[in-house]
N, C-alpha and C. Protein backbone atom coordinates (compact mmCIF):
# COMPACT_ATOMS: atom_id res chain seq x y z
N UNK A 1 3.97 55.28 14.07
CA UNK A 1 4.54 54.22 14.87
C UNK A 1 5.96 54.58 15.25
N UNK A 2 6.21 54.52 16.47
CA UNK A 2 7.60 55.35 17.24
C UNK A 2 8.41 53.95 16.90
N UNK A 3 9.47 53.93 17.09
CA UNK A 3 11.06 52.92 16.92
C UNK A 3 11.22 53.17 18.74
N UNK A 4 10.46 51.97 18.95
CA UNK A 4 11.55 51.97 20.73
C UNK A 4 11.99 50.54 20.57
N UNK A 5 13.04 50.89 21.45
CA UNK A 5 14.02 50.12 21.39
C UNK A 5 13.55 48.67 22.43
N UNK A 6 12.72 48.79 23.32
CA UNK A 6 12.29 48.15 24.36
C UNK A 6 11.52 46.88 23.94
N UNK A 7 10.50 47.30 22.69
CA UNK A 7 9.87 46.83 21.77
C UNK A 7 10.33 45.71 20.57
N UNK A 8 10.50 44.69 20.98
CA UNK A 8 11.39 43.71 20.11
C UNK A 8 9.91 42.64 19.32
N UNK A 9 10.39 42.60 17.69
CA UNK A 9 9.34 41.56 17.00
C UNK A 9 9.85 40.37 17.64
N UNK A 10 8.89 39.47 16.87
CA UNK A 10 8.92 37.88 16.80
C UNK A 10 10.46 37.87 16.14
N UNK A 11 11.01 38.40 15.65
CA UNK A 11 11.80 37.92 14.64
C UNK A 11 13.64 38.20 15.77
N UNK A 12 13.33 39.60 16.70
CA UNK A 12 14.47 39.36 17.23
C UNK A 12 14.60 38.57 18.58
N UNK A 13 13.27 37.90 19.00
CA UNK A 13 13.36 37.34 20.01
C UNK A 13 13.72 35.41 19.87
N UNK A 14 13.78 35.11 18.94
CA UNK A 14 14.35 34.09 18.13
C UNK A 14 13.05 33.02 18.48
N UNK A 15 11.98 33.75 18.59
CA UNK A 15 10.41 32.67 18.03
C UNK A 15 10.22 32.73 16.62
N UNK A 16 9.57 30.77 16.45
CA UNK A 16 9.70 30.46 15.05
C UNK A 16 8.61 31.19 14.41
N UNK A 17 8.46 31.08 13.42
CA UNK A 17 7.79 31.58 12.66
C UNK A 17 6.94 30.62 11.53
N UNK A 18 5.72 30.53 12.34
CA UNK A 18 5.11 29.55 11.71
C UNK A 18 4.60 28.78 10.40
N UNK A 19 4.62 30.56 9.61
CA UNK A 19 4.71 29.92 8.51
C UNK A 19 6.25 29.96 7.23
N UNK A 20 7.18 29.88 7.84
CA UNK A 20 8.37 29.27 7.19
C UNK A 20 8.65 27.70 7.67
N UNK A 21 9.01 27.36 6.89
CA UNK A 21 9.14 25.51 6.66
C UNK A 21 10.54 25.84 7.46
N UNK A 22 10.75 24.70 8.21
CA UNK A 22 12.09 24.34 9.31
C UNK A 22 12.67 23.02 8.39
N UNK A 23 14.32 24.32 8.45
CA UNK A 23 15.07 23.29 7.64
C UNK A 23 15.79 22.33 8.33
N UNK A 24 16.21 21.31 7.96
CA UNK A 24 17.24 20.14 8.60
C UNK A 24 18.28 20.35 7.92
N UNK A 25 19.28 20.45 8.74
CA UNK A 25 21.02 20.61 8.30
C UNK A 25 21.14 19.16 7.85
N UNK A 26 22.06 19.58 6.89
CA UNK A 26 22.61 17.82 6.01
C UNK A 26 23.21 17.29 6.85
N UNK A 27 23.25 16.14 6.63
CA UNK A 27 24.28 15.51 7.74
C UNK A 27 25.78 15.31 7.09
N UNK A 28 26.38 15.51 7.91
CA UNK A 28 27.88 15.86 7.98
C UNK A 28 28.51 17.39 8.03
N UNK A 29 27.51 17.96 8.26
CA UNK A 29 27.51 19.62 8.70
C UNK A 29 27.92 19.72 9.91
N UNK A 30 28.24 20.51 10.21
CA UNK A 30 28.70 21.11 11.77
C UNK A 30 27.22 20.88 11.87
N UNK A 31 26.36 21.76 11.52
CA UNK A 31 25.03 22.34 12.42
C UNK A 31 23.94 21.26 12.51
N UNK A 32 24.38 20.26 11.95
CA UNK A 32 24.02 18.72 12.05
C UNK A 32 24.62 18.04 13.06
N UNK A 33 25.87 18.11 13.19
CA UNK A 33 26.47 17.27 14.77
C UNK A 33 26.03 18.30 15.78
N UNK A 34 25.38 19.21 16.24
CA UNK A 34 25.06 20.03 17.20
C UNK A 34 24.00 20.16 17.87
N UNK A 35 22.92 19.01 16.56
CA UNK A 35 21.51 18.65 16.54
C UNK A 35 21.63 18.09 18.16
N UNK A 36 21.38 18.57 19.44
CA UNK A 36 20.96 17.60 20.26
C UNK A 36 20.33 16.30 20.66
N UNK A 37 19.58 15.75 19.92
CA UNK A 37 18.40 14.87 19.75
C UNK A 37 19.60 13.64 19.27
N UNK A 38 20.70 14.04 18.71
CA UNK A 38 21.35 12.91 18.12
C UNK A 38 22.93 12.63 18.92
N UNK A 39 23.27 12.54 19.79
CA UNK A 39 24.39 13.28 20.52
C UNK A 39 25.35 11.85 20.10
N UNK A 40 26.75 12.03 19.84
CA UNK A 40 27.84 11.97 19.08
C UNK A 40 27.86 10.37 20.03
N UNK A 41 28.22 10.53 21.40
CA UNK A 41 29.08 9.88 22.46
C UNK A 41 27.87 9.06 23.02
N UNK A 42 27.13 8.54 23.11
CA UNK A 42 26.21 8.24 23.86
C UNK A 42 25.84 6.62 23.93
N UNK A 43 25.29 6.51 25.39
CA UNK A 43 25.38 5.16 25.59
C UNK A 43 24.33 4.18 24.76
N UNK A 44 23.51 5.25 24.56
CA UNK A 44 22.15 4.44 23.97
C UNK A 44 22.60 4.43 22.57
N UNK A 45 22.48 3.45 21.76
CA UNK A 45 22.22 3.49 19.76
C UNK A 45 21.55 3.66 19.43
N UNK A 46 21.94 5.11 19.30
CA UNK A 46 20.45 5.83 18.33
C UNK A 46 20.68 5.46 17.31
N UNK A 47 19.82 5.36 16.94
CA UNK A 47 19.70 4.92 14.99
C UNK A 47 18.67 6.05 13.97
N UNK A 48 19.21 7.12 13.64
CA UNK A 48 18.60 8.14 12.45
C UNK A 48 17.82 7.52 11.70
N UNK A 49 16.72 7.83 11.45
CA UNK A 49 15.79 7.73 9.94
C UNK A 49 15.70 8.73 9.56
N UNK A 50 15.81 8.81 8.27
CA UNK A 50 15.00 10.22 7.29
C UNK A 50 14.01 9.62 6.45
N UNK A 51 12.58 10.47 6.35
CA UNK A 51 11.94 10.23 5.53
C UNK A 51 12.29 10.57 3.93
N UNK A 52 10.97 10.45 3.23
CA UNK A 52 11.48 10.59 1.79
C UNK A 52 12.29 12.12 1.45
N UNK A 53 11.66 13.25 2.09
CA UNK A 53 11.70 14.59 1.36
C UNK A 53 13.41 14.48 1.67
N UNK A 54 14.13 14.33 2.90
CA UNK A 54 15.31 14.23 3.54
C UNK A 54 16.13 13.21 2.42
N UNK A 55 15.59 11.99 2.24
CA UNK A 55 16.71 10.95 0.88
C UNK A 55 16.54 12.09 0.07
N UNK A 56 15.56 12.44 -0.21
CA UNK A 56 15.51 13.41 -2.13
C UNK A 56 16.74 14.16 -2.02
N UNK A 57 17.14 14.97 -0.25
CA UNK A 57 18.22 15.82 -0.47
C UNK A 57 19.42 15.24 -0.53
N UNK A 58 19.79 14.02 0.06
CA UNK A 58 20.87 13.18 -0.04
C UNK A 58 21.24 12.58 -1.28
N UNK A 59 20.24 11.56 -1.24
CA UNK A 59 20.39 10.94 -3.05
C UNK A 59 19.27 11.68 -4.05
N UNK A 60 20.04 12.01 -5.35
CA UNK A 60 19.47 12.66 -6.17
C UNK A 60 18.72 12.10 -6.88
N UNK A 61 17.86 11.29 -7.07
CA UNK A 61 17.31 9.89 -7.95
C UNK A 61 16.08 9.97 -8.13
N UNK A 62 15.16 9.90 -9.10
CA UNK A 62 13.75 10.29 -8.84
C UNK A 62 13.24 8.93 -8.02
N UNK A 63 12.26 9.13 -7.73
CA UNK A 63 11.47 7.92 -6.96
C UNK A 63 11.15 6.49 -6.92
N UNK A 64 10.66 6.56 -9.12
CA UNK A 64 11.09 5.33 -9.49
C UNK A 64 11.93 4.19 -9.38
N UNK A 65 13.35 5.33 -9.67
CA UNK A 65 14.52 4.55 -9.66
C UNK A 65 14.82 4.30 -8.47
N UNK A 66 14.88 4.72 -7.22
CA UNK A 66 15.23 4.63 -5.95
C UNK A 66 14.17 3.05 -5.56
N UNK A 67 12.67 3.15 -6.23
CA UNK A 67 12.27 2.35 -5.75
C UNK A 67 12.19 0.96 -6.61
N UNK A 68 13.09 0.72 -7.90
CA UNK A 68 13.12 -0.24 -8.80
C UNK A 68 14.83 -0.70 -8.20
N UNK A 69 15.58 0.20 -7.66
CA UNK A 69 17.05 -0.46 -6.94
C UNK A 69 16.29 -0.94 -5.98
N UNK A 70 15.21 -0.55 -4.70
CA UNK A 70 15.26 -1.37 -3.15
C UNK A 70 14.77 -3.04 -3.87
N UNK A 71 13.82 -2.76 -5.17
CA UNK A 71 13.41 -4.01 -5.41
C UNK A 71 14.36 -4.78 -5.71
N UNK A 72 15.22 -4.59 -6.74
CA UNK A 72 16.40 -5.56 -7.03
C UNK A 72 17.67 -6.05 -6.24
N UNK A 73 17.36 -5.30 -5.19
CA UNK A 73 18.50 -5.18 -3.38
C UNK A 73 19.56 -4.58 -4.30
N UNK A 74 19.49 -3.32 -4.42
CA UNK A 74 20.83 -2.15 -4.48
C UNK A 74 20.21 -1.42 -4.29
N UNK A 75 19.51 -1.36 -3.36
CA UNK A 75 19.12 0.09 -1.75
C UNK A 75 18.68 -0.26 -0.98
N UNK A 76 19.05 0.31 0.04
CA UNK A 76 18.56 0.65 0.94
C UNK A 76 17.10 0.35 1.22
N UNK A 77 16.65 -0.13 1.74
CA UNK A 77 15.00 -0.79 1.78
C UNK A 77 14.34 0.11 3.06
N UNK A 78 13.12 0.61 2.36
CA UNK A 78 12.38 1.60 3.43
C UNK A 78 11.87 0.73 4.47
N UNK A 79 11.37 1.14 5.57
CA UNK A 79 10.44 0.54 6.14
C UNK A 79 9.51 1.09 7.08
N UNK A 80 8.27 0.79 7.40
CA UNK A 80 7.48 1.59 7.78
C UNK A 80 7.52 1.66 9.56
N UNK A 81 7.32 2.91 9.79
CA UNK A 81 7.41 3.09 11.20
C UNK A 81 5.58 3.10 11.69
N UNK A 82 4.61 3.73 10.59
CA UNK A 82 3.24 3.34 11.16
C UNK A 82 2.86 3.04 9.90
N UNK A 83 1.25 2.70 9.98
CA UNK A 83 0.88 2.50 8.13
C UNK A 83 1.28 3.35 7.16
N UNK A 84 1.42 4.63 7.57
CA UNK A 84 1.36 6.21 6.80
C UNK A 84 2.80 6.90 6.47
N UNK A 85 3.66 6.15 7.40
CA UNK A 85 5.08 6.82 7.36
C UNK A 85 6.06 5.97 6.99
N UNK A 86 6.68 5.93 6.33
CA UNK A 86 7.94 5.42 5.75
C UNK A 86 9.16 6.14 5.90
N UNK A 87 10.22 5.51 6.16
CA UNK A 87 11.44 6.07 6.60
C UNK A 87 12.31 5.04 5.78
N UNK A 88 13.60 5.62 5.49
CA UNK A 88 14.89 4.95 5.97
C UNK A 88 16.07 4.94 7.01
N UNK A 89 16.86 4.03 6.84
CA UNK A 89 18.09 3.96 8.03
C UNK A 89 19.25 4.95 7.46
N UNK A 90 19.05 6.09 7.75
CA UNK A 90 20.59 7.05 7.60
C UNK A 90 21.46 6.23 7.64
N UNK A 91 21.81 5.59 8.48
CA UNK A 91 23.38 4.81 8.49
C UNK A 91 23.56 3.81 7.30
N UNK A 92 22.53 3.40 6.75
CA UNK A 92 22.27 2.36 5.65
C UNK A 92 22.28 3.34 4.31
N UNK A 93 21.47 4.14 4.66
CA UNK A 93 22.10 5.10 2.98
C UNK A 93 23.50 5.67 2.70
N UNK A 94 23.79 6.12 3.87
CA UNK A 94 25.45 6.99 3.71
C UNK A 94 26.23 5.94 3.63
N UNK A 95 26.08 4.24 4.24
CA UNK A 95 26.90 3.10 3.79
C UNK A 95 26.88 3.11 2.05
N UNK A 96 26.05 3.15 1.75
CA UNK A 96 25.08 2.95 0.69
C UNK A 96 25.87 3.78 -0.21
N UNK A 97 26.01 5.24 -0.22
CA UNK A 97 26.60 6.26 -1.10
C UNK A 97 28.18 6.32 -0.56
N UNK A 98 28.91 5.69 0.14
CA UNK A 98 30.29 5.29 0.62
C UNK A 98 30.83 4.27 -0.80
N UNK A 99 29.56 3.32 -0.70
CA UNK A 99 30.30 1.76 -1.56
C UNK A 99 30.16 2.56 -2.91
N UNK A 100 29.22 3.13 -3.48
CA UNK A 100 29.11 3.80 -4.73
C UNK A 100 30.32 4.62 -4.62
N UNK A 101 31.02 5.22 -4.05
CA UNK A 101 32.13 6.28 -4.46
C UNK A 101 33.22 5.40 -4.52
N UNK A 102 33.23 3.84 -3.56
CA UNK A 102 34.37 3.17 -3.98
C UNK A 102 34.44 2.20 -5.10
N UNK A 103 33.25 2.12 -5.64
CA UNK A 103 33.03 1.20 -6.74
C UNK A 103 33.80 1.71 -8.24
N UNK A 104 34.42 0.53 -8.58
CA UNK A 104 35.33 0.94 -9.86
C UNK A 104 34.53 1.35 -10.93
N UNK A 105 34.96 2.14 -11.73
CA UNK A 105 34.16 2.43 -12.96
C UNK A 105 34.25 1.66 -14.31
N UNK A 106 35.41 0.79 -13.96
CA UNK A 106 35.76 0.11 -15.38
C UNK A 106 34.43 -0.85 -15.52
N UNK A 107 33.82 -1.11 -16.81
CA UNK A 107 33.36 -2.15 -17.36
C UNK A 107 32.08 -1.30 -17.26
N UNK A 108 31.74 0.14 -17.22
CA UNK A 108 30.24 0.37 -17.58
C UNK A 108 30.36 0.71 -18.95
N UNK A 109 29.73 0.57 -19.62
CA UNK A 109 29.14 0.57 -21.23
C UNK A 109 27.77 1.38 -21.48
N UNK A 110 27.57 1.69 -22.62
CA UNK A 110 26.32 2.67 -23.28
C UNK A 110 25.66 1.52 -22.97
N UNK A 111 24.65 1.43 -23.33
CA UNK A 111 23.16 0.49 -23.84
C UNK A 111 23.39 0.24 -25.14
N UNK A 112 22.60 -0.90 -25.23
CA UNK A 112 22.92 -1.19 -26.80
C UNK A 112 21.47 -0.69 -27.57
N UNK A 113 21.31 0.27 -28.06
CA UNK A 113 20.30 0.87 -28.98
C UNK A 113 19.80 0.01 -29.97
N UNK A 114 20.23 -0.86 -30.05
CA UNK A 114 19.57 -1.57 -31.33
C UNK A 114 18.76 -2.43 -30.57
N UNK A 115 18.98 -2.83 -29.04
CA UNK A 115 17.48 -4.06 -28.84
C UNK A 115 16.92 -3.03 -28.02
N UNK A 116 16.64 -1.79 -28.00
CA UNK A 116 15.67 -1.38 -27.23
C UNK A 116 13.92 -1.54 -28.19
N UNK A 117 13.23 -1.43 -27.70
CA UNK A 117 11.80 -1.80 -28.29
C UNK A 117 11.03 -0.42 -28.89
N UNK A 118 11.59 0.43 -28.09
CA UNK A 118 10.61 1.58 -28.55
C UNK A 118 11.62 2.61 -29.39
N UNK A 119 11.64 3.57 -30.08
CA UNK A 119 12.14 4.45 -30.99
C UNK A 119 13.28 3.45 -31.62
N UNK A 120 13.64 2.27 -32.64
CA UNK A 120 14.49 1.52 -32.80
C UNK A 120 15.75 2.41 -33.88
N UNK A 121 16.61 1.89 -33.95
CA UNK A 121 17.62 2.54 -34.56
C UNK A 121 17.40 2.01 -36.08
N UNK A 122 17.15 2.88 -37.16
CA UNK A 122 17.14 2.46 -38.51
C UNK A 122 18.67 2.27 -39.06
N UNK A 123 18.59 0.97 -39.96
CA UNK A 123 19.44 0.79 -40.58
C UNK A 123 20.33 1.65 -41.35
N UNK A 124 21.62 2.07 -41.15
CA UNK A 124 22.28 3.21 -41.76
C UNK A 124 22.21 4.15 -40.89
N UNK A 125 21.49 4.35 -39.97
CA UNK A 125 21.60 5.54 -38.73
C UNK A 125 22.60 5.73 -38.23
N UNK A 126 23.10 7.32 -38.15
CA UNK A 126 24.53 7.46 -37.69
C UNK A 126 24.81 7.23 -36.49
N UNK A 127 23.38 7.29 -35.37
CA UNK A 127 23.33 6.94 -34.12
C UNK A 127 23.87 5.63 -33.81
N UNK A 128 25.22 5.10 -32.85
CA UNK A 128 25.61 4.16 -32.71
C UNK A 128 25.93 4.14 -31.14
C-alpha cells in the first residue's frame, strides 16, 4: 500500500466516526458557548435541557438521592418531554448549584448514631 498524499482517511477529512460516542462540552466552556444551536444574543428564549447522562456530569449524586431531593423540593424537578424521555431545565440546575455554593455551612452536624435502626451503637462504643 503506497502513502499518497492525494488519498486522505475518514479521519483527516473531519467525518464522524460512527462508532465513537459524541461528546458535549460542559457548559461554561468556551467550546460550549460556540455550540451554535444555543446562540448567546438571541431574540428567541431558548431554554437548554439536559437529560440524565448530561446532570450525572454536572451534579455528582447517584440517582436515588437526586431523586429523593426533587421529591422533598430541593431539586430541580424533571419533566418529561415524551413518555420515554426525561429532561431537566439547565438554567434550573446551575441556579440550583449557584444557591448550594452560597449556602452557609454553619449548623450542619454528624447524624446522631444512636437512633439509627440498623447496625446500632453498643453501649461503651468508642464510636460517637
Amino acid at each position: 500500500m503506497e502513502n499518497n498524499p492525494t488519498q486522505l482517511n475518514s479521519r483527516d477529512t473531519g467525518a464522524k466516526d460512527p462508532s465513537r460516542p459524541v461528546s458535549v462540552p460542559l457548559p461554561g466552556s468556551d467550546a460550549y458557548d460556540d455550540l451554535p444551536q444555543f446562540p448567546n444574543r438571541s431574540v428567541l428564549p431558548f431554554r437548554r435541557t439536559i437529560r440524565r447522562q448530561e446532570l450525572r456530569q454536572i451534579v455528582p449524586l447517584a440517582e436515588t438521592t437526586i431523586y429523593e431531593m426533587e421529591r422533598r423540593g430541593e431539586f430541580p424537578r424533571r419533566f418529561n418531554l415524551t413518555p420515554r424521555c426525561v429532561v431537566w431545565d439547565l438554567a434550573e440546575v446551575e441556579a440550583w448549584i449557584e444557591e448550594r455554593k452560597q449556602a452557609p455551612r454553619l449548623g450542619l452536624s454528624k447524624p446522631d448514631v444512636h437512633l439509627r435502626k440498623t447496625r446500632p451503637v453498643r453501649a461503651g462504643s468508642s464510636e460517637e
